[in-house]
Protein backbone atom coordinates (compact mmCIF):
# COMPACT_ATOMS: atom_id res chain seq x y z
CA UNK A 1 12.37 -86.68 -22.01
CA UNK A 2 10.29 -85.27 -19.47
CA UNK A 3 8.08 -81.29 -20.47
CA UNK A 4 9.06 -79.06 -18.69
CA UNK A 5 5.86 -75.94 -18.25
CA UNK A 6 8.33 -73.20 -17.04
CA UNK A 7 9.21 -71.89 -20.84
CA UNK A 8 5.56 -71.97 -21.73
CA UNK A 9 5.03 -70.24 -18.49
CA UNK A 10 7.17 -67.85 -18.76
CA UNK A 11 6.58 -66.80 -22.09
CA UNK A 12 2.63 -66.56 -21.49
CA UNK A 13 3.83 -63.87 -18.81
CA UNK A 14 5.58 -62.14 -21.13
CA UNK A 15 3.13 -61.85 -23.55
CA UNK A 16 0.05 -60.61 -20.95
CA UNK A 17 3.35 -58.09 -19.43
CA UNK A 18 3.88 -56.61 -22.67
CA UNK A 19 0.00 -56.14 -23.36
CA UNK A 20 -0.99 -54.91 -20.09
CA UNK A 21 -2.73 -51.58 -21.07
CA UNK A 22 -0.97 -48.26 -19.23
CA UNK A 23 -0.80 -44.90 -20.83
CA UNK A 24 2.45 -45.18 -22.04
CA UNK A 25 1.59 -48.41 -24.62
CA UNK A 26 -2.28 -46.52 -25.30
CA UNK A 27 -0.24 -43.16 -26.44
CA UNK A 28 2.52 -45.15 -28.77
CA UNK A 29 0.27 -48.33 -30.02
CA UNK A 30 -3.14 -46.76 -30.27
CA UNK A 31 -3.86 -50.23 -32.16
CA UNK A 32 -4.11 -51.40 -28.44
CA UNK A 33 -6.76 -49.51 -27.38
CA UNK A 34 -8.91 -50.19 -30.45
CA UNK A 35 -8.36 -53.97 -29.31
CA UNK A 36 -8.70 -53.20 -25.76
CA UNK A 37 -12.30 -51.56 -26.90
CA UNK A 38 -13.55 -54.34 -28.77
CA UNK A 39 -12.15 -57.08 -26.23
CA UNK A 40 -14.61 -55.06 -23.54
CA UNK A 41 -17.55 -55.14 -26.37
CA UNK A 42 -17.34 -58.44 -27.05
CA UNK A 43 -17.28 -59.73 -23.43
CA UNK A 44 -20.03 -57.13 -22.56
CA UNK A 45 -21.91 -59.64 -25.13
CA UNK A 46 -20.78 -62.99 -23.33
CA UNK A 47 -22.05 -61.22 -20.14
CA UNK A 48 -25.38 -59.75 -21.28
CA UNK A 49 -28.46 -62.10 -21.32
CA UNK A 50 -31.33 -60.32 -21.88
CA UNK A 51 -34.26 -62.79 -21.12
CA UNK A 52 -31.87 -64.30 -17.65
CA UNK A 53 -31.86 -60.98 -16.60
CA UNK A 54 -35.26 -60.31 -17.01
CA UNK A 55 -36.63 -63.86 -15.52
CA UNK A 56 -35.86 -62.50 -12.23
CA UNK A 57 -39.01 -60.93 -12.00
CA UNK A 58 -40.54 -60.90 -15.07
CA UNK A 59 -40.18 -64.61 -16.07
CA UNK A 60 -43.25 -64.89 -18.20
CA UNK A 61 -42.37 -61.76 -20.44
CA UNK A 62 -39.08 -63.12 -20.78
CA UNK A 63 -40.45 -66.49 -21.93
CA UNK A 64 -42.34 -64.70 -24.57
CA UNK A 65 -39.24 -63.22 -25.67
CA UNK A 66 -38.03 -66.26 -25.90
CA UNK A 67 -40.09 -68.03 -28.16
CA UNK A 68 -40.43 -64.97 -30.70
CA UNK A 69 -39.04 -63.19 -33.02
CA UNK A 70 -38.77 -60.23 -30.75
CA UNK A 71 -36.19 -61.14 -29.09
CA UNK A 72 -33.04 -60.93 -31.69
CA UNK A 73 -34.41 -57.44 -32.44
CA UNK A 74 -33.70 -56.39 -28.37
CA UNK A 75 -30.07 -58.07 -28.89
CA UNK A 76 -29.38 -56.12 -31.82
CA UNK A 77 -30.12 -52.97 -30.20
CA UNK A 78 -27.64 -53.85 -27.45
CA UNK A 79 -24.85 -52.19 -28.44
CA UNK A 80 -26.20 -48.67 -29.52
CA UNK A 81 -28.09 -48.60 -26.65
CA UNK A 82 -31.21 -50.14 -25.39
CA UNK A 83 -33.86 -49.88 -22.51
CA UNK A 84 -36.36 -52.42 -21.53
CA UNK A 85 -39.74 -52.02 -19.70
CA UNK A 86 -40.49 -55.55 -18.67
CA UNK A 87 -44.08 -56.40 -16.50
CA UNK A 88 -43.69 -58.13 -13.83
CA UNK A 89 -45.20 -61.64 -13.95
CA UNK A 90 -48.39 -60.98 -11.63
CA UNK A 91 -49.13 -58.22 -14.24
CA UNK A 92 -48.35 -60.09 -17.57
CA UNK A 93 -50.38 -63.48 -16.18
CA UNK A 94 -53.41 -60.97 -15.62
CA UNK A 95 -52.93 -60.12 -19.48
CA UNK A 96 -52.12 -63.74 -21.09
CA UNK A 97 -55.70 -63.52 -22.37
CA UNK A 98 -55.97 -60.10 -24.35
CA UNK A 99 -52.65 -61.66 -25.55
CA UNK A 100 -53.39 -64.76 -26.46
CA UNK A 101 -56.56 -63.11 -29.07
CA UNK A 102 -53.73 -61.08 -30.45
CA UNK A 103 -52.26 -62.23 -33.90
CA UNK A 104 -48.69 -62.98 -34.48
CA UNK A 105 -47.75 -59.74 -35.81
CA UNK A 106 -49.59 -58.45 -32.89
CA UNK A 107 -47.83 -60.31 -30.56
CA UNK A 108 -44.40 -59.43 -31.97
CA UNK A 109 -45.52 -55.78 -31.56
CA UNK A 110 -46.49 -56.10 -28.14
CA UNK A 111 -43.09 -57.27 -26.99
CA UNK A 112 -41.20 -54.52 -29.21
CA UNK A 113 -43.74 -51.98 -27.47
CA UNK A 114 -41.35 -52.53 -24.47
CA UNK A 115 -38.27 -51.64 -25.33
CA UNK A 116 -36.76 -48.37 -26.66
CA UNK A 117 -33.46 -47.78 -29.00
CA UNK A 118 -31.47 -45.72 -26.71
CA UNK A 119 -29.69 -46.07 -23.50
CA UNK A 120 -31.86 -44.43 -20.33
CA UNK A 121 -30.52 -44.40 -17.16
CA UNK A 122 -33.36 -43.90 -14.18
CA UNK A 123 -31.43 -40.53 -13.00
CA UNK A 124 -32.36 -39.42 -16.74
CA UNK A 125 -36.14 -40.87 -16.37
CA UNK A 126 -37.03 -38.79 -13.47
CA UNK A 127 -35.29 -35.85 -15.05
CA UNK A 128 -37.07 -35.63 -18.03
CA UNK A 129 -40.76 -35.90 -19.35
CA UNK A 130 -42.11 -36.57 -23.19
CA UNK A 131 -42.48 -38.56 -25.99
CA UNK A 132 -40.29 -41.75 -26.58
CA UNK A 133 -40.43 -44.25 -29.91
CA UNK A 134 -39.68 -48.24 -29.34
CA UNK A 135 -38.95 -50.68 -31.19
CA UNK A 136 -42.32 -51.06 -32.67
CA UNK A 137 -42.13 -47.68 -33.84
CA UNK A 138 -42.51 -48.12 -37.48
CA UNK A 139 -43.59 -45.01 -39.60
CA UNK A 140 -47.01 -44.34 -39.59
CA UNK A 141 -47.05 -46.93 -36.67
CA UNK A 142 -46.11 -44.85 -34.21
CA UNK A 143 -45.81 -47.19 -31.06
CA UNK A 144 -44.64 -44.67 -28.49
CA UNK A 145 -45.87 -43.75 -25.40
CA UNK A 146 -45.12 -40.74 -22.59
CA UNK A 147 -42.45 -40.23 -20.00
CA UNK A 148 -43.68 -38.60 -16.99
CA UNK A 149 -42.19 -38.12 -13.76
CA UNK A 150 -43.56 -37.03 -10.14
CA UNK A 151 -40.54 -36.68 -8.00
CA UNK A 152 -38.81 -40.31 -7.57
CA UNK A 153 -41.85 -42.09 -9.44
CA UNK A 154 -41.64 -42.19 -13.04
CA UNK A 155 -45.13 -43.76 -14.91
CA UNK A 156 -45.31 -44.43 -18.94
CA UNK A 157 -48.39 -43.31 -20.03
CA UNK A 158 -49.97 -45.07 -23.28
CA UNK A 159 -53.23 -43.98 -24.20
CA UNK A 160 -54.82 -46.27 -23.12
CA UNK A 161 -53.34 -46.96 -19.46
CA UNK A 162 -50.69 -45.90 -17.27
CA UNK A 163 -47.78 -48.26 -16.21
CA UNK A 164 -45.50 -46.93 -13.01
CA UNK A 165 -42.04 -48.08 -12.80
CA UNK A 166 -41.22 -50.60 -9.76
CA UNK A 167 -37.88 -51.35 -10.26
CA UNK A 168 -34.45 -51.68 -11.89
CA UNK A 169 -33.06 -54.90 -12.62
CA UNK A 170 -29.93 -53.69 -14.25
CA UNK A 171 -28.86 -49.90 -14.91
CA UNK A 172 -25.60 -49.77 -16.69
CA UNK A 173 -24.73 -48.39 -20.23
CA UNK A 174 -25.64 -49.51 -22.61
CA UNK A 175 -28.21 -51.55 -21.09
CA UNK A 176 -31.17 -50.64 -18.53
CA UNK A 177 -33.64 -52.59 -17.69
CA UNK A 178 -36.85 -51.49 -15.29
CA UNK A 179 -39.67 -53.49 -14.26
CA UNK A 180 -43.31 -52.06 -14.75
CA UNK A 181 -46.37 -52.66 -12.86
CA UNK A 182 -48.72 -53.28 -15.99
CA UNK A 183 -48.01 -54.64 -19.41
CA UNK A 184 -48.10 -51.33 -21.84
CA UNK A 185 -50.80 -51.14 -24.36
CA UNK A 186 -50.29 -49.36 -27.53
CA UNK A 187 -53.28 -47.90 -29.21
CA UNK A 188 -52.56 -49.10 -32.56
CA UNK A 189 -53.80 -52.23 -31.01
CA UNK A 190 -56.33 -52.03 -28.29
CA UNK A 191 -59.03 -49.12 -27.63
CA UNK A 192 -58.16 -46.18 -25.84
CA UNK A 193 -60.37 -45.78 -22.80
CA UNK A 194 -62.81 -43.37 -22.96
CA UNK A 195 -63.35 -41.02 -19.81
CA UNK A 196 -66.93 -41.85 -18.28
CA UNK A 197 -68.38 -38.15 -17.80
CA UNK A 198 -71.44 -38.11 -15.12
CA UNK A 199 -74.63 -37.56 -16.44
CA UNK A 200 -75.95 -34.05 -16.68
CA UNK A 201 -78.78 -33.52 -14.06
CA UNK A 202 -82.21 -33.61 -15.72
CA UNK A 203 -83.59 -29.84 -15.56
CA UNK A 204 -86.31 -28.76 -13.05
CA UNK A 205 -89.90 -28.26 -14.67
CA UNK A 206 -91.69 -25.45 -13.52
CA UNK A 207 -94.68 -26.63 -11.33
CA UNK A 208 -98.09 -26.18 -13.44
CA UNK A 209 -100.40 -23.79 -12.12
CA UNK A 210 -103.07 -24.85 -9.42
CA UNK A 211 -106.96 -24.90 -10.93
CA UNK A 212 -109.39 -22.88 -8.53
CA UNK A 213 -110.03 -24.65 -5.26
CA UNK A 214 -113.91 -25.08 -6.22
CA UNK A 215 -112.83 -27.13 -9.57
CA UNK A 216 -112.91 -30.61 -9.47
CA UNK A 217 -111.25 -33.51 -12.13
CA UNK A 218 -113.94 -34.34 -14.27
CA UNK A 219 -116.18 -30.92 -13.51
CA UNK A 220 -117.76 -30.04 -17.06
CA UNK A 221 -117.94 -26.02 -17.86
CA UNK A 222 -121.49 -24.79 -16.58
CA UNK A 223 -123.50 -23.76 -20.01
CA UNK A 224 -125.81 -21.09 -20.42
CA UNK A 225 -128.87 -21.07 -18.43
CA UNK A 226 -132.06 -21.84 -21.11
CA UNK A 227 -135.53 -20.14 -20.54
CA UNK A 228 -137.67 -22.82 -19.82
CA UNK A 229 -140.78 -22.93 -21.91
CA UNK A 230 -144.40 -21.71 -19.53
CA UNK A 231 -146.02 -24.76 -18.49
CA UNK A 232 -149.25 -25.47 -19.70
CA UNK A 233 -151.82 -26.81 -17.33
CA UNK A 234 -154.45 -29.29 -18.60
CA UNK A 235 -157.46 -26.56 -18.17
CA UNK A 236 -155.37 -24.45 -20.80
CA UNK A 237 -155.06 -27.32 -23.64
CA UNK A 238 -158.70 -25.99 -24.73
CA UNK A 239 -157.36 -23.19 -26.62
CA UNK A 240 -157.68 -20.24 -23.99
CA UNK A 241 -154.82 -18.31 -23.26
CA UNK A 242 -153.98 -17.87 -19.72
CA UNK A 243 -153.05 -14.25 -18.75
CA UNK A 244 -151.73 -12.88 -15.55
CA UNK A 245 -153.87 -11.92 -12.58
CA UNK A 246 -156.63 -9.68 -12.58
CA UNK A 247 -157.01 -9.29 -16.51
CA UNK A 248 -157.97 -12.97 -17.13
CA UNK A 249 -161.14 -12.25 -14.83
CA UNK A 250 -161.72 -8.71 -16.76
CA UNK A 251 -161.95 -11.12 -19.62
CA UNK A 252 -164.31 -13.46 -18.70
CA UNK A 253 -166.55 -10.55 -17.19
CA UNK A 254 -166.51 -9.17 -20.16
CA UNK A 255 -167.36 -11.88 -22.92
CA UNK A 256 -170.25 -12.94 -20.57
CA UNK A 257 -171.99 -9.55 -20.74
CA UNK A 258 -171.68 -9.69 -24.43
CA UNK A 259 -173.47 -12.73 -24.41
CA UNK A 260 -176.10 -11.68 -22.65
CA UNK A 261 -177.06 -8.70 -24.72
């Protein structure tokens, strides 16, 4: 006997008729919508692939995803809501070594460092500025970074550099996804950069005062004149005193009477 399709056909029809959600069947069987809820869920999972999403421009962050353990914690997030910063591939190649030196743990926290546990659309990005945790965040590890928007440009600033958003690769709750023009650094593991402040200009000595025009380097101070002692010609060396002028001859004039008396 030859199958006939038409009854399976037909009662297929039936079936998707009698299921086909309307207001009428979500008011009397609300068990419908519950199913109809987690039928979207579930193919909202088939749909969603993070890292094929990603690879479109950032291939090599994606491929890191990939091969860590980071990657199961950004589909778990999913559902509640998640948003993904994701460097584009010129910017993550640039990086490969700082993250290369890192360890694993680093590494894991690195890839964390870009997303964040809620749902943000790029209409709420530009609207708002502040502090947002990721997936790093961890208690005392804080792993966050700033919001701030100019406008229609929106940057995330680390402390230690300052990533613009370039793009949006998908924007639809519960899911965004934005590329970034740097990788973002967290300062619990690299060194914040430290502002380079100009030297302060060396202050102006006051000139010394001139010496006297008439002193020269090397001049010793003049010292008191000395009396210099009488000379003593060779007639005096006899013992005669030598007097001044007229009185020596008074003298001699003298004695030589005195002798001859």
């Amino acid at each position: 006997m030859q199958f006939s399709p038409t009854p399976l056909i037909f009662l297929l029809s039936f079936i998707l008729l009698s299921y086909t959600p309307n207001a009428h069947n979500s008011t009397k069987n609300p068990e419908f919508s519950t199913f109809n809820h987690n039928l979207t869920i579930a193919l909202k999972k088939v749909q969603i692939n993070l890292t094929t999403l990603m690879a479109k421009q950032c291939k090599v962050f994606a491929d890191l995803l990939t091969v860590s353990g980071a990657l199961q914690t950004f589909n778990d997030n999913v559902d509640g809501g998640l948003t993904v910063f994701c460097p584009m591939d010129e910017a993550m190649k640039s990086f490969m070594p700082k993250y290369k030196n890192l360890t694993a743990e680093g590494k894991e926290s690195l890839l964390l460092y870009h997303g964040v546990p809620v749902y943000e659309s790029m209409t709420m990005l530009r609207s708002s500025n502040g502090l947002m945790n990721t997936l790093a965040t961890d208690g005392a590890k804080k792993f966050d970074f700033t919001v701030q928007n100019e406008g229609e440009e929106v940057t995330l600033e680390t402390k230690v550099i300052t990533a613009k958003i370039t793009g949006t690769l998908l924007d639809e709750q519960p899911l965004g996804i934005y590329t970034v023009d740097k990788v973002l650094q967290p300062i619990e593991l690299f060194k914040a950069l430290i502002p380079v402040v100009a030297p302060a200009p060396a202050p102006v000595l006051a000139s010394a005062p001139k010496k006297a025009e008439s002193s020269k380097a090397g001049d010793l101070p003049s010292s008191p004149s000395i009396p210099s002692e009488p000379e003593i010609s060779p007639d005096d060396q006899s013992g005669s005193v030598r007097f001044p002028g007229g009185m020596v001859i008074s003298v001699m004039v003298s004695l030589g009477v005195w002798f001859l008396m």
